[in-house]
Protein backbone atom coordinates (compact mmCIF):
# COMPACT_ATOMS: atom_id res chain seq x y z
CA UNK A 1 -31.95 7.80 -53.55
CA UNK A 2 -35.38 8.87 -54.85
CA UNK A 3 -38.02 6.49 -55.43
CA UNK A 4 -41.65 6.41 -56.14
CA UNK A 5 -44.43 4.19 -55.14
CA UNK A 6 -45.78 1.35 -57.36
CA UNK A 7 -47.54 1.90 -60.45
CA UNK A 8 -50.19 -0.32 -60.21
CA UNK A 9 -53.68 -1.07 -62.76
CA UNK A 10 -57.37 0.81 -62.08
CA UNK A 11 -59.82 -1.52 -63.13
CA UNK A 12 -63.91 -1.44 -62.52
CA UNK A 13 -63.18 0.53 -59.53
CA UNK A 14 -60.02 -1.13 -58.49
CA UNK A 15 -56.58 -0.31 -58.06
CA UNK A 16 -54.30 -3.51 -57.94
CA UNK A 17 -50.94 -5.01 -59.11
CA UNK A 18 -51.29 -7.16 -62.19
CA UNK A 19 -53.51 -10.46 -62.40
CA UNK A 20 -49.71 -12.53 -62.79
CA UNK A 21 -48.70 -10.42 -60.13
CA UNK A 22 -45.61 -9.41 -62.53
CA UNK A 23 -44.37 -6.10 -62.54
CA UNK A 24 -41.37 -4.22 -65.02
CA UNK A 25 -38.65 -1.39 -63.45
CA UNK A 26 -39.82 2.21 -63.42
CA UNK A 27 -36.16 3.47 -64.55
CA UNK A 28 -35.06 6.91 -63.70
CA UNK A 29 -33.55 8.87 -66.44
CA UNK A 30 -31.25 10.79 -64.27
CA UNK A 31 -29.78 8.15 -63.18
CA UNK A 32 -30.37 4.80 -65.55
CA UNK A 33 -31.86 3.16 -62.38
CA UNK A 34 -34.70 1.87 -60.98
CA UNK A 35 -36.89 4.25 -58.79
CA UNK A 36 -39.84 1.58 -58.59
CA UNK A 37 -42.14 -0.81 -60.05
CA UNK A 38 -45.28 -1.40 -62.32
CA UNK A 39 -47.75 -3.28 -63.12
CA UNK A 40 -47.43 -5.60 -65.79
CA UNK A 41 -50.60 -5.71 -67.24
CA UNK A 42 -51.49 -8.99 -69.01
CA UNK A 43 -54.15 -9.82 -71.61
CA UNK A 44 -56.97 -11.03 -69.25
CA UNK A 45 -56.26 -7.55 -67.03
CA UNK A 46 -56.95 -5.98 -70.98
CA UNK A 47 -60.12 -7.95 -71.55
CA UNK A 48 -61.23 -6.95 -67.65
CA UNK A 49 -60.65 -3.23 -68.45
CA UNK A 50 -62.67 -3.25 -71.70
CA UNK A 51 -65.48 -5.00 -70.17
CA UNK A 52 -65.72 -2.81 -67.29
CA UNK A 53 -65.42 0.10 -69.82
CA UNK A 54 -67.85 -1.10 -71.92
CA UNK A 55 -70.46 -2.08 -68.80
CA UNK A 56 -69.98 1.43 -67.38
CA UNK A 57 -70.88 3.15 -70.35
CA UNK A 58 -73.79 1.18 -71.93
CA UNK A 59 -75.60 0.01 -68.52
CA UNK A 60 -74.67 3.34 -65.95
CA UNK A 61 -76.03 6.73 -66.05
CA UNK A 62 -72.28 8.05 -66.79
CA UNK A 63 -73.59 9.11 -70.39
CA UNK A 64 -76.61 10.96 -70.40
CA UNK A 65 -76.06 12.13 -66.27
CA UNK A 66 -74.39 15.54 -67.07
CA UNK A 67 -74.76 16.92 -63.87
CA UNK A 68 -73.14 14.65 -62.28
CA UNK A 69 -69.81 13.63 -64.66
CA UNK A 70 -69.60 17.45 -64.03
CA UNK A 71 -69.45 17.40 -60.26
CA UNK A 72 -67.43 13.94 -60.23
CA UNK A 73 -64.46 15.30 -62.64
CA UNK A 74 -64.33 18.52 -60.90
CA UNK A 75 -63.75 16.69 -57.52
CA UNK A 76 -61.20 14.80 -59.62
CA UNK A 77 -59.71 17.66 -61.24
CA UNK A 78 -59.48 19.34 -57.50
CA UNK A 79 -57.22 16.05 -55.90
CA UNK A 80 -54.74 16.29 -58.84
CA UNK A 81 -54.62 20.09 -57.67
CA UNK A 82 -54.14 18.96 -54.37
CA UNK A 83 -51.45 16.63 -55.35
CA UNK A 84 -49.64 19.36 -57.69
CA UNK A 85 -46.06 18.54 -55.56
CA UNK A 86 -46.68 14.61 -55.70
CA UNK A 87 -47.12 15.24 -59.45
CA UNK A 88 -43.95 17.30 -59.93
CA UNK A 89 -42.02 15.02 -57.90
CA UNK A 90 -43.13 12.12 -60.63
CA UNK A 91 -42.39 14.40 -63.76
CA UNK A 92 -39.09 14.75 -62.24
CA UNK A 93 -38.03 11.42 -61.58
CA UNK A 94 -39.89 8.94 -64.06
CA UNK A 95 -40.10 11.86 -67.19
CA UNK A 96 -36.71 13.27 -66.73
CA UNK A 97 -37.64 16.68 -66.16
CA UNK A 98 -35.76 19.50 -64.94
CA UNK A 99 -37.93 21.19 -62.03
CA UNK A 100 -37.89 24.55 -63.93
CA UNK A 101 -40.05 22.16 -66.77
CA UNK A 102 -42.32 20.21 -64.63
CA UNK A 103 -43.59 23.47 -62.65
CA UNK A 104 -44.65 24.76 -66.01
CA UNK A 105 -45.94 22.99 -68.89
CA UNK A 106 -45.15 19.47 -67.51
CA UNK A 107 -47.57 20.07 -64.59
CA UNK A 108 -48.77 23.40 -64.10
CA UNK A 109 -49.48 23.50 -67.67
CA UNK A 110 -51.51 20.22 -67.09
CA UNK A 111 -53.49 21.26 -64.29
CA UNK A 112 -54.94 24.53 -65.76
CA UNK A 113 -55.84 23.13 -68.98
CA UNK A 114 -57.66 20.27 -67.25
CA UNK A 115 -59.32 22.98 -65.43
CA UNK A 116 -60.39 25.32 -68.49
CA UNK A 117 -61.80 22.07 -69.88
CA UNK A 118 -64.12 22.01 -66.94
CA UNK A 119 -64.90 25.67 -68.12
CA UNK A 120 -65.16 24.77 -71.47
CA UNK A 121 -67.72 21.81 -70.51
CA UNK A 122 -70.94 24.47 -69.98
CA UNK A 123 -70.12 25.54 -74.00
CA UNK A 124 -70.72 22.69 -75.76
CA UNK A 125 -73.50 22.06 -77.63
CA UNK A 126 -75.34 19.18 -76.35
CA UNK A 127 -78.61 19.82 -78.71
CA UNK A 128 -79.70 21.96 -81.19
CA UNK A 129 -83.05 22.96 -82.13
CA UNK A 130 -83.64 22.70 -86.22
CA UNK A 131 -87.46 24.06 -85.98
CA UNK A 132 -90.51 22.37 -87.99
CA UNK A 133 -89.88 21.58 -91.81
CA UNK A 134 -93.27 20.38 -94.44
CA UNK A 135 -91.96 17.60 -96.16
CA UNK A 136 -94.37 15.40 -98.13
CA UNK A 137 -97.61 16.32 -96.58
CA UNK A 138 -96.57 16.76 -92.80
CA UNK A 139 -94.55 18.89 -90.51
CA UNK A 140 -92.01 17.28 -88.47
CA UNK A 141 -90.39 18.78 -85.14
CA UNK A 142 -86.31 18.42 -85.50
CA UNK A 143 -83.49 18.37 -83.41
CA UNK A 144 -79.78 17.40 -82.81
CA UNK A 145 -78.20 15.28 -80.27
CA UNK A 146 -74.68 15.20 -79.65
CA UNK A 147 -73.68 12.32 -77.43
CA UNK A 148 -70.71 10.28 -76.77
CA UNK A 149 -69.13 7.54 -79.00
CA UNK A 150 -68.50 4.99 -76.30
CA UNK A 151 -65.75 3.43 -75.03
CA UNK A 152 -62.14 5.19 -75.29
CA UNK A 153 -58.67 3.71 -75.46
CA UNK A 154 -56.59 6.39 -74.67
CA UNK A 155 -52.67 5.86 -75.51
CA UNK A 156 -50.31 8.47 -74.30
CA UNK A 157 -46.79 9.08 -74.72
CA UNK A 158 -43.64 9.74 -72.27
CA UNK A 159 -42.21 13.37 -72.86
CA UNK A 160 -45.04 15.50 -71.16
CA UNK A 161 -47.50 12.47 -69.94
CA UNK A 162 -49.71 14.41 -67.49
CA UNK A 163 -50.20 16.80 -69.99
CA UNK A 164 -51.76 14.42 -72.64
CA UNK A 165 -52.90 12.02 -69.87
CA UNK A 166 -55.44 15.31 -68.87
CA UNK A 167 -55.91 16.16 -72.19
CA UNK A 168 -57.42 12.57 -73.33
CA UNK A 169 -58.75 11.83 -69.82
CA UNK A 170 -60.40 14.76 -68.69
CA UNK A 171 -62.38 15.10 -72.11
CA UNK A 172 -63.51 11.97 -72.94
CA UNK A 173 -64.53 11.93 -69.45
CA UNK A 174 -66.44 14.89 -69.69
CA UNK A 175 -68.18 13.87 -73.18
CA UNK A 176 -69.56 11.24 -71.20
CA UNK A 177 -66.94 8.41 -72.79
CA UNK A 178 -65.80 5.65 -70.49
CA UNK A 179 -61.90 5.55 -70.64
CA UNK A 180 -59.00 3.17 -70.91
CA UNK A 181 -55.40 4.82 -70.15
CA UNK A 182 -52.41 3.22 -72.24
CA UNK A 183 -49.39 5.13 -70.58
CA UNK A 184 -46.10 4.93 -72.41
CA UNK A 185 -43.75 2.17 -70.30
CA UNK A 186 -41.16 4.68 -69.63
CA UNK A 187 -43.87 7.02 -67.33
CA UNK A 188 -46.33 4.80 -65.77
CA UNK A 189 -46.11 6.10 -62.53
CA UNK A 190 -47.87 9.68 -63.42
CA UNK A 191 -51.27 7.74 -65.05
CA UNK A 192 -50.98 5.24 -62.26
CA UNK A 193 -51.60 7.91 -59.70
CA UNK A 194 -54.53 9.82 -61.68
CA UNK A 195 -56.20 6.11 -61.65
CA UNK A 196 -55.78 5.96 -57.70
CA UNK A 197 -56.96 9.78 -57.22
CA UNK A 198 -60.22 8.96 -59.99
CA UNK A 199 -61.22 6.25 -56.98
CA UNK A 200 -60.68 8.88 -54.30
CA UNK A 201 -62.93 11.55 -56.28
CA UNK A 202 -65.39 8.86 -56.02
CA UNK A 203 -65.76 8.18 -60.24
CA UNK A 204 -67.97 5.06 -60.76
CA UNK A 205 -66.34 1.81 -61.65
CA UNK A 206 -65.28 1.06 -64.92
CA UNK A 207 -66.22 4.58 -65.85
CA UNK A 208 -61.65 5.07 -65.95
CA UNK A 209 -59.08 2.68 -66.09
CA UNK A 210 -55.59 2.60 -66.52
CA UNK A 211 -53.04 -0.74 -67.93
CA UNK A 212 -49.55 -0.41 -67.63
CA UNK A 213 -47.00 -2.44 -69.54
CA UNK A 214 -43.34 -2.66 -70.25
CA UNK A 215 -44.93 -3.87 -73.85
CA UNK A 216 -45.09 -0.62 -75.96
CA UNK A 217 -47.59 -2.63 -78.40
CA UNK A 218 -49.50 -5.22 -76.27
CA UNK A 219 -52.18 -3.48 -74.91
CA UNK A 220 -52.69 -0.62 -77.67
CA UNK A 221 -53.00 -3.37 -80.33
CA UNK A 222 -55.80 -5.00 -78.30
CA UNK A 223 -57.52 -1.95 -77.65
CA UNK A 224 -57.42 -0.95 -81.61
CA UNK A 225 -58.69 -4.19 -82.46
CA UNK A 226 -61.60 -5.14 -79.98
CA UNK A 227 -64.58 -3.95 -81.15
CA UNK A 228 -65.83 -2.71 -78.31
CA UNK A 229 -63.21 -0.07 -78.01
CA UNK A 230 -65.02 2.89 -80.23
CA UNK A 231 -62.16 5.52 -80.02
CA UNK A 232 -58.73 5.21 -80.20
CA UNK A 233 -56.97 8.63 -79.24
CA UNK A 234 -53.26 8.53 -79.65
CA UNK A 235 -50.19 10.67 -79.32
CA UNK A 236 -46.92 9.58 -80.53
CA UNK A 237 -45.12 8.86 -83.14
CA UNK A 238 -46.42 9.00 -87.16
CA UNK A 239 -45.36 5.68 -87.94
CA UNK A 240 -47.52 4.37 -84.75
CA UNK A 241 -49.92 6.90 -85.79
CA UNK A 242 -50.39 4.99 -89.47
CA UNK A 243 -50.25 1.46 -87.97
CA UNK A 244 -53.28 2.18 -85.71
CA UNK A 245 -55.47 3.53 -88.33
CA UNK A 246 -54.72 0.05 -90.73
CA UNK A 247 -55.57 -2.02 -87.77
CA UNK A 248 -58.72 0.62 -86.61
CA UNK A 249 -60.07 -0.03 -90.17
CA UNK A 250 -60.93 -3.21 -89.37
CA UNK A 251 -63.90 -2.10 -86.78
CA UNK A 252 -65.13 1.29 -88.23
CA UNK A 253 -62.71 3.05 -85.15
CA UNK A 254 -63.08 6.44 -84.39
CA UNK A 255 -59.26 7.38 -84.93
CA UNK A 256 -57.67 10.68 -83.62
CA UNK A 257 -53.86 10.83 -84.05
CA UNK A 258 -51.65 13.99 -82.58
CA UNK A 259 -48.53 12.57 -84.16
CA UNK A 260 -44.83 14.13 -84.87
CA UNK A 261 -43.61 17.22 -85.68
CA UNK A 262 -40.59 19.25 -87.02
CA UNK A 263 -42.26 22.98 -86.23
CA UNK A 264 -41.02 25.29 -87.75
CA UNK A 265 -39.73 29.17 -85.94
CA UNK A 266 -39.28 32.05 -88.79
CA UNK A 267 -37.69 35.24 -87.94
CA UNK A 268 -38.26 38.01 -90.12
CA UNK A 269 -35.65 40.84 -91.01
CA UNK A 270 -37.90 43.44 -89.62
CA UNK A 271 -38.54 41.56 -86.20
CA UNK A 272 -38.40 43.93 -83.06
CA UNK A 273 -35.12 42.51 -81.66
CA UNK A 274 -34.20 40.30 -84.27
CA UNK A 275 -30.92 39.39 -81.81
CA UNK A 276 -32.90 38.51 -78.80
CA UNK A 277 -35.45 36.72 -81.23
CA UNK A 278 -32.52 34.23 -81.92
CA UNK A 279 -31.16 33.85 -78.93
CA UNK A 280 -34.67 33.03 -77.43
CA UNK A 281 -34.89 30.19 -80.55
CA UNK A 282 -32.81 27.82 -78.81
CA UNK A 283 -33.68 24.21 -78.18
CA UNK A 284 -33.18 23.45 -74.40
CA UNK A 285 -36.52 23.34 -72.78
CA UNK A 286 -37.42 19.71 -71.91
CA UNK A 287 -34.20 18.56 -73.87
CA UNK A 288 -36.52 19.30 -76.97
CA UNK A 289 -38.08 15.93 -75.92
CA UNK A 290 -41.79 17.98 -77.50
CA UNK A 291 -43.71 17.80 -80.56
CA UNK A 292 -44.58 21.18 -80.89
CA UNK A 293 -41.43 22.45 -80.08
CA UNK A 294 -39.78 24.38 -83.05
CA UNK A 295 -36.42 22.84 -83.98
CA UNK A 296 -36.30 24.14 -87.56
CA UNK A 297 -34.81 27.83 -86.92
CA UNK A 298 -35.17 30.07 -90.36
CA UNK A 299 -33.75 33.50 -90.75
CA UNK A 300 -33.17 35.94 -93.43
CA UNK A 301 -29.96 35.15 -95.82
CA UNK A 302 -29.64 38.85 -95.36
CA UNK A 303 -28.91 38.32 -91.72
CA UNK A 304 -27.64 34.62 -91.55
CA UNK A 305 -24.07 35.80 -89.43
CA UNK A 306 -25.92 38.02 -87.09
CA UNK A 307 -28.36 35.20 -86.31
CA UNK A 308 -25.52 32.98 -86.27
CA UNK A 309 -23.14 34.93 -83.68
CA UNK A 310 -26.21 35.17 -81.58
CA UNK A 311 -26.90 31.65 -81.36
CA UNK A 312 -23.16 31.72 -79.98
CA UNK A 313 -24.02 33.83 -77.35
CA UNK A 314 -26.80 31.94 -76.76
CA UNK A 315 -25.51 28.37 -76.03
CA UNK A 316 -22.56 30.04 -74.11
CA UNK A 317 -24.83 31.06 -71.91
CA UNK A 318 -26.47 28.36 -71.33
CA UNK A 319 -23.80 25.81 -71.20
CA UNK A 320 -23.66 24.95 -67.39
CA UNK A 321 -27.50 25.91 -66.89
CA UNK A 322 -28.54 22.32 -67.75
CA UNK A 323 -28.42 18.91 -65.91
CA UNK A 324 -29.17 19.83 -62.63
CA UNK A 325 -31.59 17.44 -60.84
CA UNK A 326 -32.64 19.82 -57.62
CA UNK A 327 -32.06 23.15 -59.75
CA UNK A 328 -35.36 24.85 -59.63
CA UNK A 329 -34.70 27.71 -62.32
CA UNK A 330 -33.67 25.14 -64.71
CA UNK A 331 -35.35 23.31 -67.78
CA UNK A 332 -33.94 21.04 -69.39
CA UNK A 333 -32.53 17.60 -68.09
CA UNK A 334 -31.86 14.27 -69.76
CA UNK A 335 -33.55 12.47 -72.52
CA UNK A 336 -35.99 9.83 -71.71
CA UNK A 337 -34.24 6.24 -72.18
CA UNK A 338 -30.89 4.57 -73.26
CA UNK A 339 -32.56 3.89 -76.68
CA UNK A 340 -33.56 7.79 -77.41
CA UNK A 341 -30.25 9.17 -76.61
CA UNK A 342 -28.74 6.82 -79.08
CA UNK A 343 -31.09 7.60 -81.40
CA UNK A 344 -30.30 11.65 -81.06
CA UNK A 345 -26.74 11.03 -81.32
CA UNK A 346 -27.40 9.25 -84.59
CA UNK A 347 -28.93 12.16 -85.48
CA UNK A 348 -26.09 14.60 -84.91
CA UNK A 349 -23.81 12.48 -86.61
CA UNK A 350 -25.94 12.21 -89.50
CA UNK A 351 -25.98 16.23 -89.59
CA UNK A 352 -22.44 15.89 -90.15
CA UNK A 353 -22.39 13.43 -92.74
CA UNK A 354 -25.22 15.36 -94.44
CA UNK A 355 -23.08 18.46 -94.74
CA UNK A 356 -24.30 20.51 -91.73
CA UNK A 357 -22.08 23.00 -89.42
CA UNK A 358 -21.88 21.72 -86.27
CA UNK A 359 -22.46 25.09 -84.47
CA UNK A 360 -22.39 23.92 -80.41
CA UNK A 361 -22.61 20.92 -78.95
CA UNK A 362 -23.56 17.53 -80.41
CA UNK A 363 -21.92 14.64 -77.26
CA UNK A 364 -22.46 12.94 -74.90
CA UNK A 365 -22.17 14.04 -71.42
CA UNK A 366 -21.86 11.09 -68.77
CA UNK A 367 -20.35 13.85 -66.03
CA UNK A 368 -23.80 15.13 -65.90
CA UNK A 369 -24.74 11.68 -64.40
CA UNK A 370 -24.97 7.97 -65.10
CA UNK A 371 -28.52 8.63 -66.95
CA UNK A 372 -28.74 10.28 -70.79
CA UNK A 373 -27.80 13.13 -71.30
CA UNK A 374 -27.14 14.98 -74.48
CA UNK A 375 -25.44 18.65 -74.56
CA UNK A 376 -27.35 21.28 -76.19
CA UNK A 377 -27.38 20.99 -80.23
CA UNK A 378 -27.04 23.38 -83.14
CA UNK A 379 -26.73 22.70 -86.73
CA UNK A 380 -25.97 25.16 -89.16
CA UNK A 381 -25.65 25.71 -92.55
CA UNK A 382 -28.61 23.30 -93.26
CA UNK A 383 -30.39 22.88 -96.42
CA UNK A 384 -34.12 21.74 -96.14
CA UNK A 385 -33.93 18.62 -97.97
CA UNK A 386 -31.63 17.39 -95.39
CA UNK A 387 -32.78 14.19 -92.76
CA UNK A 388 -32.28 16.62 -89.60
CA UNK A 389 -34.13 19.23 -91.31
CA UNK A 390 -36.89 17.10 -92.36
CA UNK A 391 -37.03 14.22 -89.76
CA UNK A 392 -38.18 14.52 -86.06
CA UNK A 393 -35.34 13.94 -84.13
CA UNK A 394 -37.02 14.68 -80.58
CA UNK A 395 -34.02 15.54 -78.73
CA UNK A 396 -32.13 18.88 -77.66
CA UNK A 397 -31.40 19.45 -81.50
CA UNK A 398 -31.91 23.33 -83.82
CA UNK A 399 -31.20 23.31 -87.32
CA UNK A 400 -30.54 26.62 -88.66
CA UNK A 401 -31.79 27.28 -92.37
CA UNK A 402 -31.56 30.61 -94.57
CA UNK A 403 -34.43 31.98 -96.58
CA UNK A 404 -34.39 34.60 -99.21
CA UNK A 405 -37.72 36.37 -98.63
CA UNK A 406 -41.15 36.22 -97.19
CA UNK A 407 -42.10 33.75 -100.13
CA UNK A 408 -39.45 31.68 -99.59
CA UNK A 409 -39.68 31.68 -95.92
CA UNK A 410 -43.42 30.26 -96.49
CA UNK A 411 -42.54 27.54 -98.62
CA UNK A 412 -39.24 26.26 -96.51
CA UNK A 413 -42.03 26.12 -93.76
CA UNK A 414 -44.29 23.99 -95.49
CA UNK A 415 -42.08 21.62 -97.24
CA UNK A 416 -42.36 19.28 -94.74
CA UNK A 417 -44.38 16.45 -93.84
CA UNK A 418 -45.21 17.55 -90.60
CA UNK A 419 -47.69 20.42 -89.78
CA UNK A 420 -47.96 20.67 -85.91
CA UNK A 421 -46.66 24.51 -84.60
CA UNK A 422 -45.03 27.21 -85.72
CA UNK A 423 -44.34 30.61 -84.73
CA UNK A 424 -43.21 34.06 -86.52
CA UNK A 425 -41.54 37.19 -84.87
CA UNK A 426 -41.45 40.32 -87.05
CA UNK A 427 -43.61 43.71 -87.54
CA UNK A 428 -47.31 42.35 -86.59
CA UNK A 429 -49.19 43.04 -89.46
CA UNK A 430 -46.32 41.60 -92.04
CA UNK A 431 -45.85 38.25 -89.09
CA UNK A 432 -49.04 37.74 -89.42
CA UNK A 433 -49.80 37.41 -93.31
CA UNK A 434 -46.66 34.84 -93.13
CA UNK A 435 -48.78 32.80 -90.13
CA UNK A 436 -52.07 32.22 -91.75
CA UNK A 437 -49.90 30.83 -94.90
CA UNK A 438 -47.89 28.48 -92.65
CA UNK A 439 -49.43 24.65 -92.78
CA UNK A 440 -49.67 24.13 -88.95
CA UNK A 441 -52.38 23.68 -86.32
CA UNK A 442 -51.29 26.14 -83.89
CA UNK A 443 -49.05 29.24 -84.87
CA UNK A 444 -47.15 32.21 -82.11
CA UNK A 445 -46.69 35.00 -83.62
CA UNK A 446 -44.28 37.57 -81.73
CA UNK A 447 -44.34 34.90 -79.12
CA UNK A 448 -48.47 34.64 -78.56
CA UNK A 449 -49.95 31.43 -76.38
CA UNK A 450 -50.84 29.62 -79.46
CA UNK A 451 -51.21 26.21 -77.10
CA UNK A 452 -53.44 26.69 -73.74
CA UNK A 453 -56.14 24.36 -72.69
CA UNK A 454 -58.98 26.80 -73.62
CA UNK A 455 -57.78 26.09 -77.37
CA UNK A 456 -57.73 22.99 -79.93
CA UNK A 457 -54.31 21.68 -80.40
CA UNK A 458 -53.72 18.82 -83.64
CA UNK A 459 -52.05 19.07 -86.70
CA UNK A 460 -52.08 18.76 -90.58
CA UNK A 461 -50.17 16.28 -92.52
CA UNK A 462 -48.31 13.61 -91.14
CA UNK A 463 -48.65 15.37 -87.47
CA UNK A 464 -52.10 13.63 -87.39
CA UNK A 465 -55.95 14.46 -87.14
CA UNK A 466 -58.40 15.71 -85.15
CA UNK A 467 -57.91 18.02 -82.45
CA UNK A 468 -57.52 18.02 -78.16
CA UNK A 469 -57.95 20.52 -75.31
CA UNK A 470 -60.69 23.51 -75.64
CA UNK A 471 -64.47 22.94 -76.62
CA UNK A 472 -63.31 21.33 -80.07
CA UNK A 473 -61.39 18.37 -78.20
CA UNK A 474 -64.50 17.41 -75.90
CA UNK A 475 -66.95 17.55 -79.26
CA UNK A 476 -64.05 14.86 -81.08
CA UNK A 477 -66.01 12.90 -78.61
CA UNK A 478 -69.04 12.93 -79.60
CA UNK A 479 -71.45 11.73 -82.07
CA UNK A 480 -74.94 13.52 -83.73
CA UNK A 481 -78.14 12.04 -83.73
CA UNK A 482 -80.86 13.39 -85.33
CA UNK A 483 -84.37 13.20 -83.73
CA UNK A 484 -87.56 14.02 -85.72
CA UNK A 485 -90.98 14.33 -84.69
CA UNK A 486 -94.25 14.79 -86.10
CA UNK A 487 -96.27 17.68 -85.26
């Protein structure tokens, strides 16, 4: 039996269980069982955190010393390196994820965007000389200071959390922020251990801390509401996402929401192997369990039973290359909790009722194992205006919807609420035009890196504000002064 070591709390320097000494079940979801314990944080562990967060930043050096925040986060950055197999070994058991997944974007892909944001540290623009401007009689000397906002309540999600753990973390960090980690209570394990390797790279107290809490709401409400929390960064759901920003309101927060998304994948007519194209579209990796993944499949009319008999191929294929704990060429395992694989199979059913071919898939499978798992998914025959086509369902899940033309391609694409990724395979110059007229913060075209840690990553819409990773998502952390003096 697998297990993993306790989750416990980081605060002011310290890693300990709760103040109650309670804890909540880390539960496996390969297996529906326990694999260890966490921290129950309680209110006065909250209050602790904010006030060592808030002591760090306003009475340490942590905000104007870049020098050193540069030297301490690269030490930091260096033991998660160190600790890559420690870190798979937690995606794999507390996330769900297949090892194929967790040795690339679950943790590999974490590790080198943490470390181009430790390139992308000596590009930002700290201060900016305006020159000397005559106004009213006298010449003043002008420049412009960017410096941090303050204090950061960082709340992450489950499906990829070292990923966004890094992504908050590491750039706040490096802004000179102080930070408070929120993990989501399904994965508090993989923040638990970045709090007990911040103390190792030697990261003054109270400069990071990390709560965990079987409470989904607790601790992120208090956060949002204490005004001495200045930043709220959050990745989840858009319902979440619009309940933080009415309770923000209330203190003037600085809100920055990377929330759902129902990306979109558009395969032109002309597209270089339109057959492998569609076969690549399927939804496996990570059991879809990703915001950014593309679950809404659109293809030409003209082409709709080609696409349609490749898709077959596709999921025969892949039908018994799923679901294997200790498989290392796999990617896709179960979905995260009890309560999300209901949720997807209320989904699927609600394809059906909707009017949707059920292509492949769409049960159960308890002889993969006594955790969730769901069997591949693929709807066809879906209009837009459909819930499945329209709704994030976050689970191993395509819908399949025909287009008439370029035009109509472009506005299936955008009549959504959501505006996270995209992508578009055809001839370059014709994929292209399509891509800068799709609503989305990130767009592949003929399958281009579109999300790496060297580039900002947010979306339009209802799939949030404000942007992470690259230069862009250490300047969301910082504020500008302007400083003038006379001559």
């Amino acid at each position: 039996m697998h297990t993993l070591s306790d989750a416990n709390l980081l605060i002011n320097g310290t890693v300990r269980p709760s103040s109650n000494g309670k804890s909540f079940p880390n539960v496996s979801p390969w297996s529906g069982e326990p694999i260890g314990i966490a921290a129950e944080a309680t209110e006065c562990d909250v209050e602790e955190a904010i006030a060592a967060a808030r002591n760090a930043f306003d009475l340490s050096d942590w905000s104007y010393n870049r020098p050193l925040r540069l030297q301490l986060i690269t030490k930091f950055m260096d033991l998660l390196v160190a600790n890559r197999d420690s870190l798979v070994q937690i995606a794999r058991l507390e996330a769900g994820s297949a090892i194929g997944a967790a040795c690339f974007a679950q943790v590999d892909g974490a590790l080198n965007g943490g470390k181009e944001l430790l390139e992308c540290f000596n590009k930002v623009c700290w201060e900016e000389d305006r020159g000397v401007k005559s106004e009213f009689g006298f010449d003043s000397e002008r420049i412009i200071v960017h410096e941090p906002l303050g204090v950061v309540g960082a709340i992450t999600p489950w499906n990829v959390p070292l990923y966004v753990n890094i992504g908050k973390v590491i750039a706040a960090l490096l802004s000179g922020c102080t930070v408070i980690l929120k993990p989501a209570p399904d994965t508090p394990k993989m923040a638990s251990i970045m709090g007990e390797l911040a103390v190792e790279a030697g990261l003054p107290a109270g400069v990071f801390n990390v709560l965990t809490s079987s409470d989904p709401a607790m601790v992120g409400e208090l956060l949002v509401a204490d005004p001495r929390v200045n930043v709220i960064s959050f990745t989840g759901s858009t319902t979440v996402g619009k309940r933080i920003m009415e309770a923000g309101a209330a203190t003037l927060k600085r809100i920055f929401l990377e929330l759902g998304g129902k990306s979109v994948n558009i395969i032109l007519d002309d597209a270089p192997d339109f057959t492998m194209a569609v076969m690549r579209s399927i939804v496996v990796f990570h059991a879809g369990q990703g915001c950014a993944i593309p679950t809404r499949l659109l293809v030409p009319k003209s082409r709709y039973t080609e696409a349609v008999e490749a898709l077959k191929m596709a999921y025969a294929g892949f039908a018994d290359n799923w679901g294997n704990m200790d498989s290392p060429e796999q990617m896709m395992g179960p979905v995260i909790s009890q309560k999300q694989h209901d949720r997807v199979l209320s989904y699927i059913e609600l394809g059906k009722q909707e009017g949707a071919t059920l292509l492949v898939g769409g049960k159960s499978r308890p002889d993969k194992g006594t955790g969730y798992f769901i069997e591949p998914t693929c709807f066809v025959d879906v209009d837009n205006k459909m819930r499945i086509a329209q709704e994030e369902i976050f689970g191993p899940v395509l819908v399949v919807i025909p287009f008439e033309d370029d035009e109509d391609a472009i506005r299936l694409a955008n009549e959504s609420n959501y505006a996270l990724g995209g992508a578009v395979t055809g001839s370059k110059e014709r994929a292209m035009k399509v891509a800068k007229r799709i609503s989305a913060g990130a767009v592949s075209v003929n399958g281009g890196m579109s999300i790496t840690g060297d580039l900002p990553f947010g979306g339009f819409k209802g799939s949030g504000m404000g942007r992470e990773w690259g230069v862009e998502g250490i300047q969301e952390f910082l504020d500008t002064k302007v400083i003038a003096s006379s001559v």
